[in-house]
C-alpha atoms as a PDB file:
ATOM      1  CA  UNK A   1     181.732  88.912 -12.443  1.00  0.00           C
ATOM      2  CA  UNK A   2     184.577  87.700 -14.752  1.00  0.00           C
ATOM      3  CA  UNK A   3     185.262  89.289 -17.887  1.00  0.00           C
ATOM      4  CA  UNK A   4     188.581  89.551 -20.354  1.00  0.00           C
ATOM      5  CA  UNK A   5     189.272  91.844 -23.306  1.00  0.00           C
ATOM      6  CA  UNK A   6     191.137  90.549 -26.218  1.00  0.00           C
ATOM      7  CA  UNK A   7     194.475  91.733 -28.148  1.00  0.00           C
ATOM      8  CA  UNK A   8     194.606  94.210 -29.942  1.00  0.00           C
ATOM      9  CA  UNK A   9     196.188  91.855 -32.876  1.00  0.00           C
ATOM     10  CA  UNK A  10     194.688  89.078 -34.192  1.00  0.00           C
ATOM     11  CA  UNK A  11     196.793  86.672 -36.809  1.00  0.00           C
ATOM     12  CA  UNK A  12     196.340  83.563 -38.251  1.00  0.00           C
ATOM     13  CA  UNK A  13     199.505  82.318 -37.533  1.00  0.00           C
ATOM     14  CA  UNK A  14     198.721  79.790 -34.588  1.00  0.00           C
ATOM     15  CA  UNK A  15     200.702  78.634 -31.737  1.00  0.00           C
ATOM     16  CA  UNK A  16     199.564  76.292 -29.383  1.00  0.00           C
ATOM     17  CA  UNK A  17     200.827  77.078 -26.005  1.00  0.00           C
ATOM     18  CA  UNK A  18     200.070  74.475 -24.017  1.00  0.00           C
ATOM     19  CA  UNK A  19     197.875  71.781 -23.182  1.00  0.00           C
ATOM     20  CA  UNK A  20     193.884  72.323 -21.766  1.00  0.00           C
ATOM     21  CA  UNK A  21     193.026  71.095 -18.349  1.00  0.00           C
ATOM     22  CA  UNK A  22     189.522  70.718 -16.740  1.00  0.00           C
ATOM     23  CA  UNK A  23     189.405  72.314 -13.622  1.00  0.00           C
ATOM     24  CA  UNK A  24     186.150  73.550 -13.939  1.00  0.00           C
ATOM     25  CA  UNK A  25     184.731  76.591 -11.498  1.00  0.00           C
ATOM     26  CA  UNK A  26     181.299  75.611 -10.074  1.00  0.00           C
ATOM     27  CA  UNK A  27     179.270  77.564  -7.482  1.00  0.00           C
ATOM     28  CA  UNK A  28     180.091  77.045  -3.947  1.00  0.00           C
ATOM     29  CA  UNK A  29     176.561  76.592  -1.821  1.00  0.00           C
ATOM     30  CA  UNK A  30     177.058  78.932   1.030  1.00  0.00           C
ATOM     31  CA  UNK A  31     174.854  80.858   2.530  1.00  0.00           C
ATOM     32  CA  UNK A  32     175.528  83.578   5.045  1.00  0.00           C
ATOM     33  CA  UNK A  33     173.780  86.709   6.472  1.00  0.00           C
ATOM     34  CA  UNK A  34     177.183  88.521   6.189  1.00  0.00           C
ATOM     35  CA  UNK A  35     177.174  91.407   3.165  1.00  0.00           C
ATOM     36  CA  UNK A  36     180.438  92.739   1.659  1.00  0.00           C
ATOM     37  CA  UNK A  37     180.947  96.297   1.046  1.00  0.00           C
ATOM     38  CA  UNK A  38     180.752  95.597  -2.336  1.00  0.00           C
ATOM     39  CA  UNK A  39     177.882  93.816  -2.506  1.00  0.00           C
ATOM     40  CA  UNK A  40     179.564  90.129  -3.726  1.00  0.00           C
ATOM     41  CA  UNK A  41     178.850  86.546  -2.929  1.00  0.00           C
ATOM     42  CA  UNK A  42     181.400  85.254  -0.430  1.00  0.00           C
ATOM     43  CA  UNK A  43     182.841  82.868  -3.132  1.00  0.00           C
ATOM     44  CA  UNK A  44     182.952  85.736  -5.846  1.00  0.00           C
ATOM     45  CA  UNK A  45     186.061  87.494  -7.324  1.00  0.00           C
ATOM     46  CA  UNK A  46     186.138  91.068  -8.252  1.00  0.00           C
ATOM     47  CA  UNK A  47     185.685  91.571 -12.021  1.00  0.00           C
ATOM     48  CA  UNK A  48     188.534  91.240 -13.895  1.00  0.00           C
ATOM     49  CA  UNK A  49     189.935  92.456 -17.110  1.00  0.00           C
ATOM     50  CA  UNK A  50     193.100  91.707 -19.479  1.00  0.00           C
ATOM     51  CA  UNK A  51     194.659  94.868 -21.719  1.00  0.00           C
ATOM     52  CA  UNK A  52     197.084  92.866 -23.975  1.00  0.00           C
ATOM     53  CA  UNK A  53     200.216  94.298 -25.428  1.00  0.00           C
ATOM     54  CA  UNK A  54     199.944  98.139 -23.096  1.00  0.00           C
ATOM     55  CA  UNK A  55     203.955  98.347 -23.561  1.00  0.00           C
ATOM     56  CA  UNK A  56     205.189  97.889 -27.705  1.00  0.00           C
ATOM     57  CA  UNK A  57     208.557  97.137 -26.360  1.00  0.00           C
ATOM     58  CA  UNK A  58     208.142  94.541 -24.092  1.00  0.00           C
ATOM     59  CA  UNK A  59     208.135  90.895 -25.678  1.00  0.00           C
ATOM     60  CA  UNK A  60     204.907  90.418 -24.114  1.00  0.00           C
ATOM     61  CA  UNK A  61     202.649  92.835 -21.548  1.00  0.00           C
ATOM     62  CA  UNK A  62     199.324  92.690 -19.773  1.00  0.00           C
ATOM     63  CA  UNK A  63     197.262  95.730 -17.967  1.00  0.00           C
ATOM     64  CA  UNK A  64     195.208  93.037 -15.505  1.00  0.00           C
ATOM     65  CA  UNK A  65     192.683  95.053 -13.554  1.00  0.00           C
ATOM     66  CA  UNK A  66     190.856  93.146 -10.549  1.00  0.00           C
ATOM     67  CA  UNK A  67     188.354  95.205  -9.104  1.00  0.00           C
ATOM     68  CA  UNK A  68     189.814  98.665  -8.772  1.00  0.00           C
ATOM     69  CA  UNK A  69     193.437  96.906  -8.477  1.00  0.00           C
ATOM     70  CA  UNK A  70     195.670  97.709 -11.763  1.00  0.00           C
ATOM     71  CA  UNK A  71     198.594  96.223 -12.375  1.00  0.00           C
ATOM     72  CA  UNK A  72     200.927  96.680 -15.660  1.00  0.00           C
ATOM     73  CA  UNK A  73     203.077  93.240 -16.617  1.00  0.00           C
ATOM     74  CA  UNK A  74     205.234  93.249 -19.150  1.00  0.00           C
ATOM     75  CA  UNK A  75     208.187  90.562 -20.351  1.00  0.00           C
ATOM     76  CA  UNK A  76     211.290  91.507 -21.559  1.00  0.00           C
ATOM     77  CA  UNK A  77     213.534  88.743 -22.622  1.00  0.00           C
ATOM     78  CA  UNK A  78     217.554  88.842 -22.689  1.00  0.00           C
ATOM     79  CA  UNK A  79     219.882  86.627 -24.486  1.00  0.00           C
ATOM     80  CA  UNK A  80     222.040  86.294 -21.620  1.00  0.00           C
ATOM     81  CA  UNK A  81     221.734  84.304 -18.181  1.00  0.00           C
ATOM     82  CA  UNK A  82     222.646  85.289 -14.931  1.00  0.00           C
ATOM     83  CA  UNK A  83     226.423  85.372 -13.891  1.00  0.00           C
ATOM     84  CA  UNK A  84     225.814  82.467 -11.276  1.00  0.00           C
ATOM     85  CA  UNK A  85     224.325  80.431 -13.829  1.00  0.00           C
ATOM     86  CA  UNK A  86     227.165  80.298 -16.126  1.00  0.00           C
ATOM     87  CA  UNK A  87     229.771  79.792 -13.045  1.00  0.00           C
ATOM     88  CA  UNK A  88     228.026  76.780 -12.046  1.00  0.00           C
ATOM     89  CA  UNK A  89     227.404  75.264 -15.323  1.00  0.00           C
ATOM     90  CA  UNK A  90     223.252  75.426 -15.136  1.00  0.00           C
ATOM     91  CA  UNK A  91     221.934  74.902 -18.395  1.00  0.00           C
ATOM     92  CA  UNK A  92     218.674  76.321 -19.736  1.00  0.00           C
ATOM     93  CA  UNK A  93     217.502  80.169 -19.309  1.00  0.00           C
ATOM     94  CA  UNK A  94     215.769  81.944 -15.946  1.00  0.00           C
ATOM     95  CA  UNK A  95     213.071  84.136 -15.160  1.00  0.00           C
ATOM     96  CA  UNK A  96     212.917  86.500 -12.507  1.00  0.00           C
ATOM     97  CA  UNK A  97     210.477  89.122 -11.203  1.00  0.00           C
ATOM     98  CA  UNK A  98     210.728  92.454 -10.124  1.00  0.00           C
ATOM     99  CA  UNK A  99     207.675  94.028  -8.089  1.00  0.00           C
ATOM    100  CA  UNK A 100     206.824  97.900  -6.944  1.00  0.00           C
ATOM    101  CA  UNK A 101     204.473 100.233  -6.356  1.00  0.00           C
ATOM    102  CA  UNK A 102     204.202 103.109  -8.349  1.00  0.00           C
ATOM    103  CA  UNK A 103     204.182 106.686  -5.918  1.00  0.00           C
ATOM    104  CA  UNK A 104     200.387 107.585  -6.904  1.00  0.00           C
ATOM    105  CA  UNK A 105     198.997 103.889  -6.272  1.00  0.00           C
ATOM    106  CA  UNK A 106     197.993 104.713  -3.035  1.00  0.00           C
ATOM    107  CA  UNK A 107     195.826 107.267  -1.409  1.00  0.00           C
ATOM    108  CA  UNK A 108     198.851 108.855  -0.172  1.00  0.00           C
ATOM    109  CA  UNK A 109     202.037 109.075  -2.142  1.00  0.00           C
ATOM    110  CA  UNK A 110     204.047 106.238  -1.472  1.00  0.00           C
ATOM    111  CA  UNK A 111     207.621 107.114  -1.939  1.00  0.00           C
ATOM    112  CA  UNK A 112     210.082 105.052  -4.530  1.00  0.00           C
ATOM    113  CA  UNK A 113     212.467 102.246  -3.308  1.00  0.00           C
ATOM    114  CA  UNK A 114     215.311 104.085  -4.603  1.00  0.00           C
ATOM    115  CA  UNK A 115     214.493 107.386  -2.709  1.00  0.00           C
ATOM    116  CA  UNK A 116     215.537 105.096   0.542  1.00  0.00           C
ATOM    117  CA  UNK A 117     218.182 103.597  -0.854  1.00  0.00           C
ATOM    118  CA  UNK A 118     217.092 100.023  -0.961  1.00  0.00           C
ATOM    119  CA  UNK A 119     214.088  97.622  -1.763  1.00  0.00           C
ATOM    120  CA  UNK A 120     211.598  97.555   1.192  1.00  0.00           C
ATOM    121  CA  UNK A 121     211.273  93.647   2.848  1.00  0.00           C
ATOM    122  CA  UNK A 122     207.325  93.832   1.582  1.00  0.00           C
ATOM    123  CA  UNK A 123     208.067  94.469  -2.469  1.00  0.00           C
ATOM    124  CA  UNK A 124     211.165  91.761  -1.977  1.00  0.00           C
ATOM    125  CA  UNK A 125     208.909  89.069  -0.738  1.00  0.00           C
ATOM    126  CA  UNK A 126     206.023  89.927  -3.659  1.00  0.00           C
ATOM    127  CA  UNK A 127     208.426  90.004  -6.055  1.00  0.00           C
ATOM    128  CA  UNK A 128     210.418  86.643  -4.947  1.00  0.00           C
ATOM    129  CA  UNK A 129     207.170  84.857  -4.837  1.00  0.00           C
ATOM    130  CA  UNK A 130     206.218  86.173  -8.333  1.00  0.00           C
ATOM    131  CA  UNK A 131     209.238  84.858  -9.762  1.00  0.00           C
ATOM    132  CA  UNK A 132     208.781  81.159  -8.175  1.00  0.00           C
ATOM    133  CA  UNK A 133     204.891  81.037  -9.214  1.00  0.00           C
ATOM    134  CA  UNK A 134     206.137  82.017 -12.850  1.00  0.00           C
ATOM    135  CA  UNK A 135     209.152  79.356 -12.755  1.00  0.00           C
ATOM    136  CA  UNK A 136     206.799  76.264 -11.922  1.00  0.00           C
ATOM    137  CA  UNK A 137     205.264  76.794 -15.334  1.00  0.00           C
ATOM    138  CA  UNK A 138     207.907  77.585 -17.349  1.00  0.00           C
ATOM    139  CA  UNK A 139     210.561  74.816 -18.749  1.00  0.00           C
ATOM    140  CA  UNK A 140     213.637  76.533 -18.229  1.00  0.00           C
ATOM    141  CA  UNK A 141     215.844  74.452 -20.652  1.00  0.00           C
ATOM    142  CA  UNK A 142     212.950  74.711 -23.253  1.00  0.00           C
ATOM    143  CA  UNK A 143     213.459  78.571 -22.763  1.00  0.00           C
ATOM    144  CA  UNK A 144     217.438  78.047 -23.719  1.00  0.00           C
ATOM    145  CA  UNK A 145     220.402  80.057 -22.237  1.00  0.00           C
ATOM    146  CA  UNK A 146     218.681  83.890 -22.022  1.00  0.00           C
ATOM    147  CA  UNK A 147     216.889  85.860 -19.252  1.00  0.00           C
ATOM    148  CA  UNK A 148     213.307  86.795 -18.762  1.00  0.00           C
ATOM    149  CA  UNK A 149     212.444  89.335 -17.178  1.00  0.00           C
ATOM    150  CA  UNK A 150     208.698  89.825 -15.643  1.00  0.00           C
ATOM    151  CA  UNK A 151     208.204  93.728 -14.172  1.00  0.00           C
ATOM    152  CA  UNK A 152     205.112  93.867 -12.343  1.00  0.00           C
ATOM    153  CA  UNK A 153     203.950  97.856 -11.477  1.00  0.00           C
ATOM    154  CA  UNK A 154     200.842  98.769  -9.303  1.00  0.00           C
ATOM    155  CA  UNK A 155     198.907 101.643 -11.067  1.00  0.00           C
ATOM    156  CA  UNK A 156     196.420 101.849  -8.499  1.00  0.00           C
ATOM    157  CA  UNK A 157     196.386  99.123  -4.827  1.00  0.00           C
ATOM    158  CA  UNK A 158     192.975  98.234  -3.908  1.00  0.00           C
ATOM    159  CA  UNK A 159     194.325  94.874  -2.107  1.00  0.00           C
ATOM    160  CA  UNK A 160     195.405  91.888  -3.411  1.00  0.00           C
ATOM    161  CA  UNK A 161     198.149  93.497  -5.565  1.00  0.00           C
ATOM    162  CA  UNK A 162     200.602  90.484  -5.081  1.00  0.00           C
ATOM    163  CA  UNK A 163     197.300  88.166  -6.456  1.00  0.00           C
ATOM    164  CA  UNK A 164     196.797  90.322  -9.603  1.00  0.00           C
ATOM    165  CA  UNK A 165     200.408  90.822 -10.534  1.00  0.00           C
ATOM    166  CA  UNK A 166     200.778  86.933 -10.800  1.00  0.00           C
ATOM    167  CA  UNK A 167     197.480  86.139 -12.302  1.00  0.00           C
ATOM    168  CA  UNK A 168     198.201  89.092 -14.955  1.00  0.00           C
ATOM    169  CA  UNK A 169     201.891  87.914 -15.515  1.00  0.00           C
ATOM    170  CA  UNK A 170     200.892  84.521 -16.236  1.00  0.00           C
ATOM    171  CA  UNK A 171     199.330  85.718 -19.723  1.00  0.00           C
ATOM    172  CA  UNK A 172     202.340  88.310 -19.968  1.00  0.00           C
ATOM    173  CA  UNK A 173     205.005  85.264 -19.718  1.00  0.00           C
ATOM    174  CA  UNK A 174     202.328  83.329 -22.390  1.00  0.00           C
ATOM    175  CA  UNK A 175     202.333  86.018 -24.891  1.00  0.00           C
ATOM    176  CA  UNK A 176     205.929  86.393 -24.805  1.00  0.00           C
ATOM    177  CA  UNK A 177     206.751  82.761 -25.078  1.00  0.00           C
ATOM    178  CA  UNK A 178     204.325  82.661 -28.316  1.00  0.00           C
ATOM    179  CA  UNK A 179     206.066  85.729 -29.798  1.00  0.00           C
ATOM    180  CA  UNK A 180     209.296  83.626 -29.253  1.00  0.00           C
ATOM    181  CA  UNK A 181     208.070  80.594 -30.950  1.00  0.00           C
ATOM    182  CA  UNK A 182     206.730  82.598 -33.750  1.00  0.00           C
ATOM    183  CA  UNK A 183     210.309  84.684 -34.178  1.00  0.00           C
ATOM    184  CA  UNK A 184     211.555  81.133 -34.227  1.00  0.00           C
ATOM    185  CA  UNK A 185     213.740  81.645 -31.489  1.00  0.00           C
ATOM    186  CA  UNK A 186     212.729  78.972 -30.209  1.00  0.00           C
ATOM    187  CA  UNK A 187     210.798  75.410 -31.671  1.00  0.00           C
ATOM    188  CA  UNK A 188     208.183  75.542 -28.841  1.00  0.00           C
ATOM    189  CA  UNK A 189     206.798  77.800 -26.575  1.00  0.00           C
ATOM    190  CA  UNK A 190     208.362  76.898 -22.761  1.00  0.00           C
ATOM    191  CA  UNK A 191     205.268  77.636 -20.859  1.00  0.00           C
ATOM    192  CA  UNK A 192     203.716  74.551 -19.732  1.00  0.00           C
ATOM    193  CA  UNK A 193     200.355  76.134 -18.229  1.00  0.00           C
ATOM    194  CA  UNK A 194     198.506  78.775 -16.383  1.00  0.00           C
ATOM    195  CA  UNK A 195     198.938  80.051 -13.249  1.00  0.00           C
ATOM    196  CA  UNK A 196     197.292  82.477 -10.970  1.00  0.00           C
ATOM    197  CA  UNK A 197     197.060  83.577  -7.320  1.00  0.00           C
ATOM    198  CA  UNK A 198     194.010  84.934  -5.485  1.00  0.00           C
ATOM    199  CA  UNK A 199     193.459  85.886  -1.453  1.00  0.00           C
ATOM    200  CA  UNK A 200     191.150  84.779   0.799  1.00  0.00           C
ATOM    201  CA  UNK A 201     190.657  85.390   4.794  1.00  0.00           C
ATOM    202  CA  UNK A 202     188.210  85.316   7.658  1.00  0.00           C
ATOM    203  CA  UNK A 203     185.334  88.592   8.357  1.00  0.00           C
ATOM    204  CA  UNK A 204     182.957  88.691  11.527  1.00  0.00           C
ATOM    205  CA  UNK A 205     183.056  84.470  11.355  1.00  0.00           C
ATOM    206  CA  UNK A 206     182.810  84.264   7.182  1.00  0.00           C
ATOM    207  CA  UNK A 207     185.383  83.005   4.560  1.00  0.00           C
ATOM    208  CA  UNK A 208     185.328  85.577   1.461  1.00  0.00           C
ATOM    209  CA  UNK A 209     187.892  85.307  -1.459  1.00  0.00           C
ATOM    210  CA  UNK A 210     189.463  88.034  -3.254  1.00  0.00           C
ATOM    211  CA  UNK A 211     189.880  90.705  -0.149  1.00  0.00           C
ATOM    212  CA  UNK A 212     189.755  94.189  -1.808  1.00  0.00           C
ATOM    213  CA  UNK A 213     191.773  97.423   0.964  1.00  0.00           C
ATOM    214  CA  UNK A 214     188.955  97.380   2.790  1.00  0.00           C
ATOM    215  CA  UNK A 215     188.321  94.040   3.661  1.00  0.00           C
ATOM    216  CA  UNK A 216     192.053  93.322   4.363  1.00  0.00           C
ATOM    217  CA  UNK A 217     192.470  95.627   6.874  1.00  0.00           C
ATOM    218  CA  UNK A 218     189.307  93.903   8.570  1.00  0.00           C
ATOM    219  CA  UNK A 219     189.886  90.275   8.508  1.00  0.00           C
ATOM    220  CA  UNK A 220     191.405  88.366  11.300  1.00  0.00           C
ATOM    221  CA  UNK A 221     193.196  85.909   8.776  1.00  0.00           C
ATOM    222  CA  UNK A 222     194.603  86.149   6.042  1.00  0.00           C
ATOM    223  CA  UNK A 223     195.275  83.565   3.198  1.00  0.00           C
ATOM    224  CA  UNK A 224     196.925  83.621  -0.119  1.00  0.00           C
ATOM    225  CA  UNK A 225     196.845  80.628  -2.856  1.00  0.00           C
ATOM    226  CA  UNK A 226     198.796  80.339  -5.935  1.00  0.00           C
ATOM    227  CA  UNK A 227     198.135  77.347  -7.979  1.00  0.00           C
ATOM    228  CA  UNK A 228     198.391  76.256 -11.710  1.00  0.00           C
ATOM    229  CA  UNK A 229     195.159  75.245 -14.334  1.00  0.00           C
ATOM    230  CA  UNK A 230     195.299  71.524 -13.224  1.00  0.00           C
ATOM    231  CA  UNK A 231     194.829  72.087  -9.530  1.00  0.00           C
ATOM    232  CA  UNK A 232     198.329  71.899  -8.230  1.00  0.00           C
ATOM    233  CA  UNK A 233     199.616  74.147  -5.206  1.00  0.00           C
ATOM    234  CA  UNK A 234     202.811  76.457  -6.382  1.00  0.00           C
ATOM    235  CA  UNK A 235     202.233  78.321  -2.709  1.00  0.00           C
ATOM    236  CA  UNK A 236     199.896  78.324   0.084  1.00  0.00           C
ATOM    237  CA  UNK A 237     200.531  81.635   2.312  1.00  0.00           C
ATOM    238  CA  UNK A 238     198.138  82.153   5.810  1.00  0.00           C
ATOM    239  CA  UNK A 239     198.082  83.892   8.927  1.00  0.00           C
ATOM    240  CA  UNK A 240     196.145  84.773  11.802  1.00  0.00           C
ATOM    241  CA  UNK A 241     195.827  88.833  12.344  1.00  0.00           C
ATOM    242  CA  UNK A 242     195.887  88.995  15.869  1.00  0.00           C
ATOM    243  CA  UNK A 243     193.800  85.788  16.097  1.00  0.00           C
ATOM    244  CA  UNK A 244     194.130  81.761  15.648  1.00  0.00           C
ATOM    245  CA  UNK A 245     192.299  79.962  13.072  1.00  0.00           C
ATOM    246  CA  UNK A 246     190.662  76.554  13.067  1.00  0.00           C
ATOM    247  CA  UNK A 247     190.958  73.562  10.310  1.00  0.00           C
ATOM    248  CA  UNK A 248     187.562  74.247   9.329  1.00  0.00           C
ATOM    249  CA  UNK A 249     188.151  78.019   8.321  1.00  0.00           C
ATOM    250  CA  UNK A 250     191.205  76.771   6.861  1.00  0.00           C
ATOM    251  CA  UNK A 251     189.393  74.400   4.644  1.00  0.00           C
ATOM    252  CA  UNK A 252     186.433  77.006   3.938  1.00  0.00           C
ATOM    253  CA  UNK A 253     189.596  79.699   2.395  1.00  0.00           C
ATOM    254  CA  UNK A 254     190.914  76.655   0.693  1.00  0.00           C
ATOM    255  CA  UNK A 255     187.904  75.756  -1.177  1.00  0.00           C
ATOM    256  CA  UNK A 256     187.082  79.651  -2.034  1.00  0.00           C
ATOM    257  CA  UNK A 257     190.833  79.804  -2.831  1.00  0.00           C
ATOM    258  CA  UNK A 258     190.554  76.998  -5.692  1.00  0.00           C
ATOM    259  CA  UNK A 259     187.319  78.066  -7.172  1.00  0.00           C
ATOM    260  CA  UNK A 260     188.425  81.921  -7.285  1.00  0.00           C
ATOM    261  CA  UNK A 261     191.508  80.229  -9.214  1.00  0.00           C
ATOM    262  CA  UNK A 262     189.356  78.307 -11.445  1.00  0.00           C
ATOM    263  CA  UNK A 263     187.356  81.481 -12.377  1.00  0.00           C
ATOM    264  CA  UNK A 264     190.396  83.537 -13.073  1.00  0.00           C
ATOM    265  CA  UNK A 265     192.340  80.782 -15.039  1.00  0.00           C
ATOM    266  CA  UNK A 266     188.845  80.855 -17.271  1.00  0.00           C
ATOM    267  CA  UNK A 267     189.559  84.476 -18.121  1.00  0.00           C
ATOM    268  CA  UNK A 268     193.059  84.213 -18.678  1.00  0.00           C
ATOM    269  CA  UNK A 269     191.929  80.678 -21.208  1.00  0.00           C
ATOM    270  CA  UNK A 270     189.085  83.500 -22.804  1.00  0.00           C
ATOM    271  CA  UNK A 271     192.131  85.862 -23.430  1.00  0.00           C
ATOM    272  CA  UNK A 272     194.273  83.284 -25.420  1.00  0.00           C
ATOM    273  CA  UNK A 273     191.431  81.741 -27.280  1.00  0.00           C
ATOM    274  CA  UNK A 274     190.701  85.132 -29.013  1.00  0.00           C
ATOM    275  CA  UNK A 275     194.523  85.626 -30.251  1.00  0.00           C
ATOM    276  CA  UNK A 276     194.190  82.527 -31.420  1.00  0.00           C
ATOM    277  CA  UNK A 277     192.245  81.410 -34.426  1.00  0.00           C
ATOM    278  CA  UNK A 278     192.609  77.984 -34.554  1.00  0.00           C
ATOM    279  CA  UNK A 279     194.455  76.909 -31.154  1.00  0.00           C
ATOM    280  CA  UNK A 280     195.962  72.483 -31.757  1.00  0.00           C
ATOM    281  CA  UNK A 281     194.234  70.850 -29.153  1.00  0.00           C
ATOM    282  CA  UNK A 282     196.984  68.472 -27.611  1.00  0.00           C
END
């Protein structure tokens, strides 16, 4: 099941964001004796839910929960641009991503980064391929010469924590680029459209979508897809767990893959279309 929950503002002050697209989720006709743990469909996501605006201070912030996965996003932009930028003469802004874990996320305390002294390879990958999902949808010159900054914290890990951070930091980014346009800092919002990631992988023979703890630690491969409203790839992650994997399991996670995305860019869509009253269709 799919659900969203609305702002907690509502204005009459419209901005459009972006463009629609019609990648439309339809139901997949499988049909397997296989039952998961949690009694869904093989081509079902976990229920999913938006908080809008959990932290005042950031410039835009999400709570996503997928399942029993909950992960805070929030946006905080920065009039400046990286060092590197300014040395090389880029022009525009950036976005980057950082990514962790808080201690109590897990069923046993996982301890901070900074109590070892350094980021762990795991949260650097996550947080690396947050930040590239989030830059193929954002116009970085439209955005101007400042810095935004997506922070993506695990509450509580029930797999796919990577999945949910992007999918809920897509509608962080989109709030935040609205508030921008309405501050009239800038004359558009930069976003171009949605983007959101969901996993996939292989159990006793099946192809499910949206692996919860359990299921990941089960699977023989695994599979992660990121892609945008309109159908394009932004990253296509998959490996075997001790095993090898055929074309045809490959294409069964693929298709899964794209409709769980479809399905999850529909709540995000729900979200925005409640905040705003009378959206400019392009």
């Amino acid at each position: 099941m799919v659900h969203s929950e609305g702002s907690k503002f509502h204005d009459a002050d419209s901005v459009d964001i972006f463009p629609r697209f019609g990648w439309q989720a339809e139901r997949l006709p499988y049909s397997c004796e296989m039952q998961r743990s949690d009694g869904r469909a093989l081509d079902q996501v976990r229920s999913v839910s938006f908080e809008l605006n959990i932290a005042p201070h950031a410039t835009g912030s999400v709570l996503v929960s997928m399942g029993n996965t909950r992960v805070i996003c929030g946006v905080t932009v920065e009039e400046v641009v990286p060092r590197w930028m300014k040395e090389q003469n880029v022009t525009g802004g950036w976005l980057t991503a950082e990514y962790s874990m808080l201690p109590y996320s897990t069923t046993t305390r996982k301890p901070r980064d900074i109590s070892k002294g350094r980021l762990d390879g795991r949260s650097t990958e996550i947080q690396r391929l947050i930040g590239r999902s989030l830059r193929a949808v954002v116009d970085l010159e439209k955005l101007g010469p400042r810095t935004m900054w997506v922070d993506c914290d695990v509450l509580q890990a029930d797999g796919g924590t990577r999945t949910a951070a992007i999918t809920g930091a897509s509608l962080a980014v989109a709030l935040a680029c609205r508030k921008l346009a309405k501050d009239k800092k800038l004359d558009a919002p930069p976003i171009k459209k949605l983007v959101a990631a969901v996993s996939a992988g292989i159990l006793d023979g099946a192809a499910i979508v949206d692996l919860n703890y359990e299921e990941d630690k089960a699977v023989t491969v695994d599979f992660n897809l990121v892609a945008t409203e309109d159908g394009d790839f932004v990253e296509v992650q998959g490996s075997g767990e001790e095993a090898t994997f055929a074309q045809s399991e490959l294409d069964r996670m693929m298709t899964l893959a794209r409709k769980g995305i479809a399905d999850l860019i529909a709540a995000q869509r729900a979200v925005l279309a409640r905040i705003m009253v009378s959206p400019t269709e392009n």
